[in-house]
N, C-alpha and C. Protein backbone atom coordinates (compact mmCIF):
# COMPACT_ATOMS: atom_id res chain seq x y z
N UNK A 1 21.15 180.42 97.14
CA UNK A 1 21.14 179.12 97.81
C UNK A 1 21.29 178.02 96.79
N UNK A 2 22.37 177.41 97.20
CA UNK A 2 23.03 176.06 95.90
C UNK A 2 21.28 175.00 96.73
N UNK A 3 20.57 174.15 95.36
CA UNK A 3 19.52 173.43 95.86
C UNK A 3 20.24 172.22 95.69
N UNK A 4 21.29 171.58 95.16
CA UNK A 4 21.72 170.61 95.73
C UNK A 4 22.13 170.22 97.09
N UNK A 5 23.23 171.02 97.60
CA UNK A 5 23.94 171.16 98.80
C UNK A 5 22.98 171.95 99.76
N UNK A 6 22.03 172.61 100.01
CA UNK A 6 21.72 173.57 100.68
C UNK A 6 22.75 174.53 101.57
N UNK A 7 23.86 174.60 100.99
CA UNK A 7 24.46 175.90 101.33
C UNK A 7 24.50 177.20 100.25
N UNK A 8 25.01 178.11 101.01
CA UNK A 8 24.50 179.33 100.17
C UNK A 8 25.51 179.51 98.96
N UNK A 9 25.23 179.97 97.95
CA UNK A 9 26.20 180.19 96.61
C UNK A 9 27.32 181.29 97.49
N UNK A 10 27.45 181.74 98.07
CA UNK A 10 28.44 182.70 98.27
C UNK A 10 29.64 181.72 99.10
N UNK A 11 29.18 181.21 99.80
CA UNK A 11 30.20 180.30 100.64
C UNK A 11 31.10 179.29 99.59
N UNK A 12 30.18 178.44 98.61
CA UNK A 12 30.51 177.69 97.75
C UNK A 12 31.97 178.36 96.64
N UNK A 13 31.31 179.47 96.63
CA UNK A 13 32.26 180.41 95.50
C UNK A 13 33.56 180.40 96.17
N UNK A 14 33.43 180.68 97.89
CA UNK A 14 35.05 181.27 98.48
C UNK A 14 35.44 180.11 98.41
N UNK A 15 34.78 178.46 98.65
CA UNK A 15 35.50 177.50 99.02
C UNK A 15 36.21 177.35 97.94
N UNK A 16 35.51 177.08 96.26
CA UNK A 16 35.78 177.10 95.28
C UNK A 16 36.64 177.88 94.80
N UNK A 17 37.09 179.11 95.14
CA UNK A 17 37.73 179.68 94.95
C UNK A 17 39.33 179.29 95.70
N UNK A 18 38.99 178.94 97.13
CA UNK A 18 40.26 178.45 97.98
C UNK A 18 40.84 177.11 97.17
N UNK A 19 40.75 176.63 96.75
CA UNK A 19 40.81 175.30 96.11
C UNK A 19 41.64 175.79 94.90
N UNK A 20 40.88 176.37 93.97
CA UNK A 20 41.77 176.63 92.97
C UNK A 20 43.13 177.63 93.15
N UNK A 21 42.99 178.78 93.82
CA UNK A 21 44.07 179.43 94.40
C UNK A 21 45.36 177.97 95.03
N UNK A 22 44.59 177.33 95.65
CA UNK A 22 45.71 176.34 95.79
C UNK A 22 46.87 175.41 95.36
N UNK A 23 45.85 175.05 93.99
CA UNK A 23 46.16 174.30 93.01
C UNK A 23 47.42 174.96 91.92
N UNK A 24 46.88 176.45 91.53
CA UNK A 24 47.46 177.45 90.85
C UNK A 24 49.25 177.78 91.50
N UNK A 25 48.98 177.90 92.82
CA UNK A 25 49.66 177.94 93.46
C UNK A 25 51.33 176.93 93.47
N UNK A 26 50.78 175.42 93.05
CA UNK A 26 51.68 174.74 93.36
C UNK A 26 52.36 174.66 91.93
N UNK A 27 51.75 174.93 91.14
CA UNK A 27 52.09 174.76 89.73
C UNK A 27 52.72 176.51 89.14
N UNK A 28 52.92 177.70 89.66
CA UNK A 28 53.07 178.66 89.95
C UNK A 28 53.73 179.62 90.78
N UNK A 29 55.09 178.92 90.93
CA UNK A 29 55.67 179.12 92.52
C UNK A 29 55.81 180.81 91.92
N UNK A 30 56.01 181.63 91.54
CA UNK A 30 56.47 182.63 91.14
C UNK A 30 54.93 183.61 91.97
N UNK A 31 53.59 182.69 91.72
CA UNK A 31 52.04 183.40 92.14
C UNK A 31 51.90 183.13 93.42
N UNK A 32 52.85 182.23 94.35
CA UNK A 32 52.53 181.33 95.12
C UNK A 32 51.84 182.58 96.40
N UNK A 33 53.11 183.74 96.69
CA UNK A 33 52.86 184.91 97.72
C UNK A 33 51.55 185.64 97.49
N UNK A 34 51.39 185.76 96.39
CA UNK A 34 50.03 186.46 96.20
C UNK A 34 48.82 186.05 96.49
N UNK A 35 49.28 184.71 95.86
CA UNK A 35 47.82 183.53 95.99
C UNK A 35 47.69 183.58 97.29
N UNK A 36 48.65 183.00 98.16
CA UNK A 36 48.21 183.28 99.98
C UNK A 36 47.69 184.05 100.21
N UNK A 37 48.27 185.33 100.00
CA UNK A 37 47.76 186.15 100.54
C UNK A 37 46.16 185.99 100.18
N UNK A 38 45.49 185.83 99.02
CA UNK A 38 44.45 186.24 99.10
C UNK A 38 43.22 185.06 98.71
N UNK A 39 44.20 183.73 99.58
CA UNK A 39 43.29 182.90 99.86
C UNK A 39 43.30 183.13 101.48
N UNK A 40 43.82 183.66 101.91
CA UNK A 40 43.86 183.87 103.54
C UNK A 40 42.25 184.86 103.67
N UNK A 41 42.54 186.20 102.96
CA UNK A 41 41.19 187.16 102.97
C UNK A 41 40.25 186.29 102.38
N UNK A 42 40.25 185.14 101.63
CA UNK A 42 39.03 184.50 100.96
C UNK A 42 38.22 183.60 102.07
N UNK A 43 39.39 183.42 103.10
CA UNK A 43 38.80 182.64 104.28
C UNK A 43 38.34 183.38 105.52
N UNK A 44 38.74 184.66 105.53
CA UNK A 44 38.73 185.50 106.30
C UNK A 44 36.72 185.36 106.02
N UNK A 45 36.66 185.90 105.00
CA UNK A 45 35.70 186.22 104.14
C UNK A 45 34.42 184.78 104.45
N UNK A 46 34.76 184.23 104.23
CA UNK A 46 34.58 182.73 105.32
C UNK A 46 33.60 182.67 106.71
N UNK A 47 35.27 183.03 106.95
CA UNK A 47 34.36 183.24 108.50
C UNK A 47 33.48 183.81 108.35
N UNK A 48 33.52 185.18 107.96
CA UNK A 48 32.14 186.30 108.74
C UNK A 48 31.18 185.84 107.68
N UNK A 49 31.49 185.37 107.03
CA UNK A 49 30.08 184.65 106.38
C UNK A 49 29.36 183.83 107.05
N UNK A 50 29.97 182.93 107.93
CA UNK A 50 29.26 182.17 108.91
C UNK A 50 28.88 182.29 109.90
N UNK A 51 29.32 183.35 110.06
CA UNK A 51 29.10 184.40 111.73
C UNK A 51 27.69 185.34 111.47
N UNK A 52 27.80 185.60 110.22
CA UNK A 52 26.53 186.44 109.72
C UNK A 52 25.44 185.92 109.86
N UNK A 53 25.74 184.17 109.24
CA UNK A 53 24.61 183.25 108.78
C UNK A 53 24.53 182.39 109.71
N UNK A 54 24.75 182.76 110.96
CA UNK A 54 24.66 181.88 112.49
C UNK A 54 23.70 180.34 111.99
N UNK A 55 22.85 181.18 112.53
CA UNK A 55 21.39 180.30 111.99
C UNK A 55 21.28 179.46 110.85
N UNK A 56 21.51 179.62 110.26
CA UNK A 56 21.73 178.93 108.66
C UNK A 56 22.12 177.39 108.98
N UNK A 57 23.60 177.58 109.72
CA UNK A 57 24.35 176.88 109.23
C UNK A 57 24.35 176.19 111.02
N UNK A 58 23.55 176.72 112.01
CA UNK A 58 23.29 176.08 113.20
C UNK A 58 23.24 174.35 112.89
N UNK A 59 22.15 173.93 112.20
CA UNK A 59 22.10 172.63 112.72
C UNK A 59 23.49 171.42 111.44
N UNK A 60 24.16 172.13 110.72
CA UNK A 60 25.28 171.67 110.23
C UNK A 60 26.30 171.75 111.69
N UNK A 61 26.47 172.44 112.10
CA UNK A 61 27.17 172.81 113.21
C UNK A 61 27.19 171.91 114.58
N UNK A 62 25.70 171.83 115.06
CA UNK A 62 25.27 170.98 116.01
C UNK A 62 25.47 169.47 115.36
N UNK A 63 25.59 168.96 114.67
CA UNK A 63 25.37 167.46 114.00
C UNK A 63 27.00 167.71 114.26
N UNK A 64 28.02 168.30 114.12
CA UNK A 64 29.61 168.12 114.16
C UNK A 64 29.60 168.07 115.32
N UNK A 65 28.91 168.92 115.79
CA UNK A 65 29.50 168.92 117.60
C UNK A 65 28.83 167.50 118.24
N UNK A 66 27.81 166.61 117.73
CA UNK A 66 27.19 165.85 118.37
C UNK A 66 28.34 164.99 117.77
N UNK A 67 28.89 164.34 116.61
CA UNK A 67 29.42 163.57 116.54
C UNK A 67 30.89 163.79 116.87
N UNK A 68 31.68 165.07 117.38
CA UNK A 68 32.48 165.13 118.26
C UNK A 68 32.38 164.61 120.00
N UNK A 69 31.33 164.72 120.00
CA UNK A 69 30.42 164.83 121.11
C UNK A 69 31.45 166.00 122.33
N UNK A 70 31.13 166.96 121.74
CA UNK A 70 31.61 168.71 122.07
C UNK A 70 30.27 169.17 122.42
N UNK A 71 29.25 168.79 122.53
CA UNK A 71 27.59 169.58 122.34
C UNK A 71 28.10 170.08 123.97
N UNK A 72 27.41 171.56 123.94
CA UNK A 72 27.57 172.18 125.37
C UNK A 72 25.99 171.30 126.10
N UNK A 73 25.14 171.22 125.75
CA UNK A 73 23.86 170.01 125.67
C UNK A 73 23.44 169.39 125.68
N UNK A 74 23.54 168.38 126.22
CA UNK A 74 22.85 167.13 125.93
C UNK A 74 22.16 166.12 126.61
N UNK A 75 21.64 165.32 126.12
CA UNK A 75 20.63 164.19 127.14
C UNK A 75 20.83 163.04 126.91
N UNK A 76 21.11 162.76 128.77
CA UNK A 76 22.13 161.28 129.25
C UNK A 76 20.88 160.71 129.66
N UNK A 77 20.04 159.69 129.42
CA UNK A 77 18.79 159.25 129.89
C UNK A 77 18.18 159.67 129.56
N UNK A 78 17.63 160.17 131.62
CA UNK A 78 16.69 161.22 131.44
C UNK A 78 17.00 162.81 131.98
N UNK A 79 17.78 162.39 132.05
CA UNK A 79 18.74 164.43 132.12
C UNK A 79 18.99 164.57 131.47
N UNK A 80 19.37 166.06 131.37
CA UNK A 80 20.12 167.19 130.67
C UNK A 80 21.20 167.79 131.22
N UNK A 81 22.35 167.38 130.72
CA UNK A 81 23.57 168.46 130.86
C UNK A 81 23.92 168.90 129.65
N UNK A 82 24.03 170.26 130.87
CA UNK A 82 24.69 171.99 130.18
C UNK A 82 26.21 172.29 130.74
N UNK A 83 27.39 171.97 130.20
CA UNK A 83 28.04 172.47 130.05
C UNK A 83 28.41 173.60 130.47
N UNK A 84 29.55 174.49 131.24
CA UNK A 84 30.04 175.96 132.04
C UNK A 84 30.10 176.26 130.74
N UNK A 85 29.48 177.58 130.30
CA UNK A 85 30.28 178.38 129.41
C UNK A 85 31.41 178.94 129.55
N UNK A 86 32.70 179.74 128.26
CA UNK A 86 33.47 180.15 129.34
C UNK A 86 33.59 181.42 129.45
N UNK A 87 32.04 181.74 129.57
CA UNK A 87 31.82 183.10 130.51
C UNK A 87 31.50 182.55 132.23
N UNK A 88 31.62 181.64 132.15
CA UNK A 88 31.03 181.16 133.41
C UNK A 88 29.64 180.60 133.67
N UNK A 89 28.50 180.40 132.87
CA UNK A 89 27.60 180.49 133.56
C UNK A 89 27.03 179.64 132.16
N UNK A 90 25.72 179.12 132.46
CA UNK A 90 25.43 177.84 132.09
C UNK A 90 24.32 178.41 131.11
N UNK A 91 24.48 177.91 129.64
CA UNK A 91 23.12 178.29 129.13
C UNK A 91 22.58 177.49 128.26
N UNK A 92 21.18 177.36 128.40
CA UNK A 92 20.45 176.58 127.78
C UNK A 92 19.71 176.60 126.85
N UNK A 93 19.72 175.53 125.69
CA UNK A 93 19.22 175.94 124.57
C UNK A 93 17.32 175.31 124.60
N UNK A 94 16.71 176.07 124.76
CA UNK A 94 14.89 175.42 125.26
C UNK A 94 13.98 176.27 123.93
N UNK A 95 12.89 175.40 124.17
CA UNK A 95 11.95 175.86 123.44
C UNK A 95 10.85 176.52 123.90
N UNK A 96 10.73 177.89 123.67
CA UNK A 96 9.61 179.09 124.38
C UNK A 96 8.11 178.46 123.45
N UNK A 97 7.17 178.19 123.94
CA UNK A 97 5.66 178.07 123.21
C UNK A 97 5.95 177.94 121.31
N UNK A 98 7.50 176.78 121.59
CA UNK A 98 7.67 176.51 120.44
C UNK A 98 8.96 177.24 119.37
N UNK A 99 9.62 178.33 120.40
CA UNK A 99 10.19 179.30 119.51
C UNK A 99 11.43 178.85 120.00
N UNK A 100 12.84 178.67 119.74
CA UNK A 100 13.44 178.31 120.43
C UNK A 100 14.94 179.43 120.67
N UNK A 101 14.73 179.53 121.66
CA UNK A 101 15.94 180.38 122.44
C UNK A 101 17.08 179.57 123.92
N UNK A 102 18.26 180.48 123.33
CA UNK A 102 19.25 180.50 124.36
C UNK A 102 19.09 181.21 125.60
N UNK A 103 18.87 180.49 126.45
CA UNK A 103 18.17 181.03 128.05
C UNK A 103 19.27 181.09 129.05
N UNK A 104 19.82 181.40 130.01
CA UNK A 104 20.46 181.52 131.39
C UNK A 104 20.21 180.95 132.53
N UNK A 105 20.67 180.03 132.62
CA UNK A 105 19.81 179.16 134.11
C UNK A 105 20.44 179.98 135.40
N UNK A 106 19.82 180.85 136.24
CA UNK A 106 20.31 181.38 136.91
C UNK A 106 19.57 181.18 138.36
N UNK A 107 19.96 180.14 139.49
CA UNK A 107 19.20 179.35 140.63
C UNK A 107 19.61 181.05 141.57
N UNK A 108 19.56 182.45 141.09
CA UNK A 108 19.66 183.23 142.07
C UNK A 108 18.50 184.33 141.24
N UNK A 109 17.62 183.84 140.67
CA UNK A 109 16.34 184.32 140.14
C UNK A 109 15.53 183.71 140.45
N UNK A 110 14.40 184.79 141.56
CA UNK A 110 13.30 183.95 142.10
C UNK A 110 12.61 183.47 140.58
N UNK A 111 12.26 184.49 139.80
CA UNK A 111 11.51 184.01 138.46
C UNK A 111 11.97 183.70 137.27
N UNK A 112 10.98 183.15 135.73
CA UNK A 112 11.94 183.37 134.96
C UNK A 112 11.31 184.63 133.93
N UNK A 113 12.78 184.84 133.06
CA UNK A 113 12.64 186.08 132.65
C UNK A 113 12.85 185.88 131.23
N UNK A 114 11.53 186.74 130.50
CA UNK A 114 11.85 186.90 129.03
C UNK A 114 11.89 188.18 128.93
N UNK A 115 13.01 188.52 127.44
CA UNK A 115 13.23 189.85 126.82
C UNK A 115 11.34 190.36 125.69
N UNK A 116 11.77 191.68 125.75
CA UNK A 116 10.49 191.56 124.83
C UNK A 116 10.48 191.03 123.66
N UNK A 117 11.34 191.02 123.21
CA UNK A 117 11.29 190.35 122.09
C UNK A 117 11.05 188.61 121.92
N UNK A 118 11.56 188.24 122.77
CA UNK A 118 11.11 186.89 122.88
C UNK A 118 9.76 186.44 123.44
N UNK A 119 9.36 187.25 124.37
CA UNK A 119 7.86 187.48 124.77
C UNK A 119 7.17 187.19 123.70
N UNK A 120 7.68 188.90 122.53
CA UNK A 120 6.30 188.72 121.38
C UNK A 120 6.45 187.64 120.19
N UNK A 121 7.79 186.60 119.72
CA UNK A 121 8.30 185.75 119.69
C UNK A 121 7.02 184.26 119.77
N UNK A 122 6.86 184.37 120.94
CA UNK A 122 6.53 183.46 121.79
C UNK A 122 5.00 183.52 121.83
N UNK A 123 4.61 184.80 121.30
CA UNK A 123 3.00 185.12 121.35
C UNK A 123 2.60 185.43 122.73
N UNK A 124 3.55 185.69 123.64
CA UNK A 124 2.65 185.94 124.85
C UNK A 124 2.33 187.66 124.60
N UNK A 125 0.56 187.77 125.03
CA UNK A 125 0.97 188.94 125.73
C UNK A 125 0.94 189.75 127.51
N UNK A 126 1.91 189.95 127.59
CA UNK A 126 2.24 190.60 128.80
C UNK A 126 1.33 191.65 129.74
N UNK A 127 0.77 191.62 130.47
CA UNK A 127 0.09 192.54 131.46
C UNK A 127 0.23 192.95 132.52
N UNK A 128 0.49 193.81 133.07
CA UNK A 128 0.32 194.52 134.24
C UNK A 128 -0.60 193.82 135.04
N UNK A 129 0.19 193.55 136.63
CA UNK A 129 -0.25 192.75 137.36
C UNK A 129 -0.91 194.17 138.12
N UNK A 130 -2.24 193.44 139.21
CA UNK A 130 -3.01 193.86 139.94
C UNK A 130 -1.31 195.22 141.45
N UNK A 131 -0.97 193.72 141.51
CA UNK A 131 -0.06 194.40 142.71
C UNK A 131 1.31 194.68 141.82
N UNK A 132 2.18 195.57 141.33
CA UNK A 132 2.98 195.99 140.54
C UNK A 132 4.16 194.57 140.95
N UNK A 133 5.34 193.99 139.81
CA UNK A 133 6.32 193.00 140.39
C UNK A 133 7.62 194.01 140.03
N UNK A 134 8.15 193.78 141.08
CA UNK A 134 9.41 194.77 141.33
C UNK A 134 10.59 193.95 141.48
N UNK A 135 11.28 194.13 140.54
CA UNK A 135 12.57 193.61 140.63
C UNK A 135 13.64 194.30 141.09
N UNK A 136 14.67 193.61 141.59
CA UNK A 136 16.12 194.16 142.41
C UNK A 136 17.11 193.37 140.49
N UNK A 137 17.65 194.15 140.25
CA UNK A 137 18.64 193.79 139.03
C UNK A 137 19.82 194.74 139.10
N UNK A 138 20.82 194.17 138.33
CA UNK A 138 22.16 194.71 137.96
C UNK A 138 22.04 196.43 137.86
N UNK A 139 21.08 196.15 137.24
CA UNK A 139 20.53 197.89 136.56
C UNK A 139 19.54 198.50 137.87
N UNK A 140 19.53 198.33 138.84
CA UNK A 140 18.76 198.65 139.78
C UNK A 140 16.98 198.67 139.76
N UNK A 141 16.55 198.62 140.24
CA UNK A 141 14.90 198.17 140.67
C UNK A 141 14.11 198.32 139.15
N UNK A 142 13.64 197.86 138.80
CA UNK A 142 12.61 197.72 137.81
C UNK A 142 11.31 197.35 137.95
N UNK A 143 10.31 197.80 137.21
CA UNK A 143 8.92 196.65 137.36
C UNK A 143 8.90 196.49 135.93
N UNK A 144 8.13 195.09 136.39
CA UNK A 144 7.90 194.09 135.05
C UNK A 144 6.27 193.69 135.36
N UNK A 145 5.95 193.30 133.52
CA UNK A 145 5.11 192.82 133.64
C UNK A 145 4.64 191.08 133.30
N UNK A 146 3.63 190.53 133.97
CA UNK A 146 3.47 189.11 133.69
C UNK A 146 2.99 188.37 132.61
N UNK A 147 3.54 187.17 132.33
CA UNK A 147 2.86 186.49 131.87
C UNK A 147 3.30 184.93 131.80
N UNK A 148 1.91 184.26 131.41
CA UNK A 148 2.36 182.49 131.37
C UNK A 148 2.81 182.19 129.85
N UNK A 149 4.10 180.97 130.00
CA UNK A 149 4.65 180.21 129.05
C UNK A 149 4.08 179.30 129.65
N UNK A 150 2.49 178.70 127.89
CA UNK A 150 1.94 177.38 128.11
C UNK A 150 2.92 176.06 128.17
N UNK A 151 3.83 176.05 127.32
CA UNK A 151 4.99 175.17 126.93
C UNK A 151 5.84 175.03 127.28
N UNK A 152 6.85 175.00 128.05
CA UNK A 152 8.95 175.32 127.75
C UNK A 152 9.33 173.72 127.87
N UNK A 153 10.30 173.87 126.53
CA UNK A 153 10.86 172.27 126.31
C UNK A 153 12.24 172.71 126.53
N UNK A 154 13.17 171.61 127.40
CA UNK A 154 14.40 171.65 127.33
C UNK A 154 15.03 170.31 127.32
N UNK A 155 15.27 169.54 126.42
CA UNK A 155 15.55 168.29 126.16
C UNK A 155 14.51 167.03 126.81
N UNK A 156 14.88 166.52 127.99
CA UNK A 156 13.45 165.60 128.22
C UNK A 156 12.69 166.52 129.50
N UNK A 157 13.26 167.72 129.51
CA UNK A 157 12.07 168.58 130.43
C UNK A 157 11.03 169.40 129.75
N UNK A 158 9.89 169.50 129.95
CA UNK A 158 8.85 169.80 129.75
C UNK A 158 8.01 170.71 130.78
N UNK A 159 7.86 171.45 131.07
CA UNK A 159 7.15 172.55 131.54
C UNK A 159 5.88 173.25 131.54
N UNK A 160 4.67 173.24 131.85
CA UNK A 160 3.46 173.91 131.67
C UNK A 160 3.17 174.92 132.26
N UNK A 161 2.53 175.85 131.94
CA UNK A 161 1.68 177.39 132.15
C UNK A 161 2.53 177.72 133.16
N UNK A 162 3.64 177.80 133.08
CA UNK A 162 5.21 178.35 133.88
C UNK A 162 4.84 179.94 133.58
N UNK A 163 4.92 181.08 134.67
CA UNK A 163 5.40 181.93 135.08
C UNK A 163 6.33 182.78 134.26
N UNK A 164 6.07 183.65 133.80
CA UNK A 164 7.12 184.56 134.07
C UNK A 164 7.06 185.84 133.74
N UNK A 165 8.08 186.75 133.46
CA UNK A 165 8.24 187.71 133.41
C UNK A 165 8.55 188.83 133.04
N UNK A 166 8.57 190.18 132.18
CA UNK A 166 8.88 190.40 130.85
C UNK A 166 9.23 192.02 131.33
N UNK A 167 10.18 191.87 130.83
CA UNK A 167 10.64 193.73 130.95
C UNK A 167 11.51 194.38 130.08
N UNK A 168 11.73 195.14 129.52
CA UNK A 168 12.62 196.08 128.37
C UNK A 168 14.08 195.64 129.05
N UNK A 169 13.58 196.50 130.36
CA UNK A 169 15.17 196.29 131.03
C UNK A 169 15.52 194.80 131.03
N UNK A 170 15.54 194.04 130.59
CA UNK A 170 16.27 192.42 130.50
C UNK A 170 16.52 192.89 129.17
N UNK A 171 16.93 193.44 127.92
CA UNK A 171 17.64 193.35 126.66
C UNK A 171 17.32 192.63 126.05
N UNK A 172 18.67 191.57 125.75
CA UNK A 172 17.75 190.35 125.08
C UNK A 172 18.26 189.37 125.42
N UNK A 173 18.13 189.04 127.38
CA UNK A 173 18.39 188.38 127.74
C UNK A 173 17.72 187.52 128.66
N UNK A 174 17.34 185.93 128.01
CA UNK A 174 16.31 185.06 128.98
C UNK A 174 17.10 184.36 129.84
N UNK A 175 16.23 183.87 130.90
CA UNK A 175 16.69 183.82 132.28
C UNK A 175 15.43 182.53 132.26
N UNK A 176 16.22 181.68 132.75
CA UNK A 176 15.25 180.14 133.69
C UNK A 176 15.47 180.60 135.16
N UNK A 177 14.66 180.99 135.99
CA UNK A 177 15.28 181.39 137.57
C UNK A 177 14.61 179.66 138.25
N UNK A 178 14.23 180.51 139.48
CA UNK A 178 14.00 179.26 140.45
C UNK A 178 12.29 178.19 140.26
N UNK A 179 11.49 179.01 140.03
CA UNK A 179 10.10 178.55 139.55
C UNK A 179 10.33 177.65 138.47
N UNK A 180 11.04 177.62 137.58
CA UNK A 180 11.35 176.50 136.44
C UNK A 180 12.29 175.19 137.08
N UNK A 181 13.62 175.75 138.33
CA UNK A 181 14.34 174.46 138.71
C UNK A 181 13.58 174.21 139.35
N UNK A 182 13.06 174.65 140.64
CA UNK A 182 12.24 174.02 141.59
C UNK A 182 11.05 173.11 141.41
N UNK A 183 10.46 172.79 139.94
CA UNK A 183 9.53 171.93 139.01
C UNK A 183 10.60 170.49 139.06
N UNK A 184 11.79 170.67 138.91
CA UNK A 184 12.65 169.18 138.63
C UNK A 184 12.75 168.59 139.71
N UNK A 185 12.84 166.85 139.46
CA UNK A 185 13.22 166.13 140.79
C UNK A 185 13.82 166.59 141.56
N UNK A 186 15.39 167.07 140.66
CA UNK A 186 16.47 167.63 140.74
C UNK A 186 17.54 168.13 140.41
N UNK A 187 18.56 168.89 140.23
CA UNK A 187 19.22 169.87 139.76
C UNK A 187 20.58 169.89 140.50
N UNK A 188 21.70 169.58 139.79
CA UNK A 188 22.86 169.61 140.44
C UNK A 188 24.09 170.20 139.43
N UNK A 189 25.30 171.01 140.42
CA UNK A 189 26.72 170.84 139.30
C UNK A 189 27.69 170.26 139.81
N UNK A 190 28.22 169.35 138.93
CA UNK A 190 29.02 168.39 139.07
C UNK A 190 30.22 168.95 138.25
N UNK A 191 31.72 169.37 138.57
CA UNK A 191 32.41 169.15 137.89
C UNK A 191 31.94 170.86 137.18
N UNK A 192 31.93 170.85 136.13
CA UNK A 192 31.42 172.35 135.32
C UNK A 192 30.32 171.80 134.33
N UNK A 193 29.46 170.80 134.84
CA UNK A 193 28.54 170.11 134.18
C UNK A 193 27.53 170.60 135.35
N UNK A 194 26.32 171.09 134.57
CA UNK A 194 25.03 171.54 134.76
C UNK A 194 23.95 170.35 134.59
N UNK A 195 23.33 169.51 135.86
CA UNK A 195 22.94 168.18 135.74
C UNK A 195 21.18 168.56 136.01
N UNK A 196 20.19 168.52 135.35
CA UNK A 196 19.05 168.34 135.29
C UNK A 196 17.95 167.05 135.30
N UNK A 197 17.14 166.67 136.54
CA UNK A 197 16.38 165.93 136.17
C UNK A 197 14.79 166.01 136.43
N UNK A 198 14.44 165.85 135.18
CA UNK A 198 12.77 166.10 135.36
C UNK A 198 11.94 165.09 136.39
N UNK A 199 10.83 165.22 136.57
CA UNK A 199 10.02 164.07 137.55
C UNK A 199 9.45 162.86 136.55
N UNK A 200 8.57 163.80 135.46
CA UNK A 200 8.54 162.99 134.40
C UNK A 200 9.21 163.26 133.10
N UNK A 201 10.47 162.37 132.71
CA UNK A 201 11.11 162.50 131.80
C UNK A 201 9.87 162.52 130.31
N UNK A 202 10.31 163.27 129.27
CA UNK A 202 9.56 163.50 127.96
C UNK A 202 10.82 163.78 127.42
N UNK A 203 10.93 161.94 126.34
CA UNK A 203 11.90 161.97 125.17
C UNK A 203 11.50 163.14 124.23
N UNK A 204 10.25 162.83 123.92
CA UNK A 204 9.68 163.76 122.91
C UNK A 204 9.82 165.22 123.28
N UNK A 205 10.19 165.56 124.14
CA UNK A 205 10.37 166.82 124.71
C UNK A 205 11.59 167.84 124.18
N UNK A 206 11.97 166.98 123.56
CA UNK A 206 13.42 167.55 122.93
C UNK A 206 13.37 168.45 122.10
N UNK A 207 13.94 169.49 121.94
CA UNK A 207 13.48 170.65 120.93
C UNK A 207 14.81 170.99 120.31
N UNK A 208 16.00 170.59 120.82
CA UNK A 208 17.20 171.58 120.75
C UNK A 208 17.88 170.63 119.48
């Protein structure tokens, strides 16, 4: 990790490296084919460096997209719009009892749903309810077990001792169902814009 720049020495090297390959290049017409070629793999090299280092380089990423204003995210007031992915379906970036994950707003889930891993993430632990909760899913019937999220932040929404629900069979995939929209004033899609509004807006609520 370069401590000036806070990017990582390996990235620095390929850029550094693309640069001079370039330079060499123009002064070198005879190196010029080679040099491409293997400033192309140096960028290649690039990419999956940043694909590796998702996280790393997340909030460099989000600050471009905000000043493109490209954010799939964001908060107009006191809403939140989410953006269609283009898988279709709308996802939200919230904060679990502080931890923060990419969730699924899905208004055809009575509940909402955490993976285990985000469960233990999140510090909840999960218990077996008195009357077993049985789910109907993709993967056919499951039971899950319960538990409360004291917290969930999603830009100026805010959420308390919210419900939910935890099972292997969800992967590692979270789910906002209907118990989390049905808390908002209101909830609409407009266009391929996902429109959220809390009852009581919380600026400070912002996590993403």
């Amino acid at each position: 990790m370069s401590a000036g720049s806070g990017l990582p020495t390996s990235v620095l090297v390929i850029v550094g490296a693309v640069v001079v390959a370039g330079l060499i290049a123009r002064r070198v017409p005879i190196l010029r084919v080679a040099i491409s070629i293997v400033s192309w793999l140096l960028l290649g090299g690039l990419v999956l460096s940043l694909v590796h280092q998702r996280e790393q380089f997340d909030p460099y990423i989000q600050r471009a997209m905000q000043m493109l204003n490209l954010q799939d995210q964001t908060v107009v007031g006191d809403t939140v719009r989410i953006r269609m992915s283009p898988d279709g379906h709308f996802w939200a970036r919230a904060s679990v009892n502080g931890v923060s994950r990419r969730m699924l707003i899905d208004s055809g889930a009575t509940l909402t749903a955490l993976s285990v891993s985000s469960a233990r993430a999140a510090g909840l632990q999960p218990r077996v309810p008195v009357f077993p909760v049985v789910l109907n899913t993709a993967n056919g019937m499951i039971q899950a077990q319960t538990a409360k999220v004291e917290t969930l932040r999603l830009g100026t929404i805010r959420a308390g001792d919210l419900p939910v629900v935890v099972s292997p069979a969800f992967g590692d995939t979270d789910v906002l169902g209907m118990n989390f929209l049905s808390r908002l004033k209101s909830w609409r899609v407009e266009g391929q814009t996902l429109i959220l509004e809390p009852h009581h807006p919380r600026p400070d609520a912002d996590a993403t």
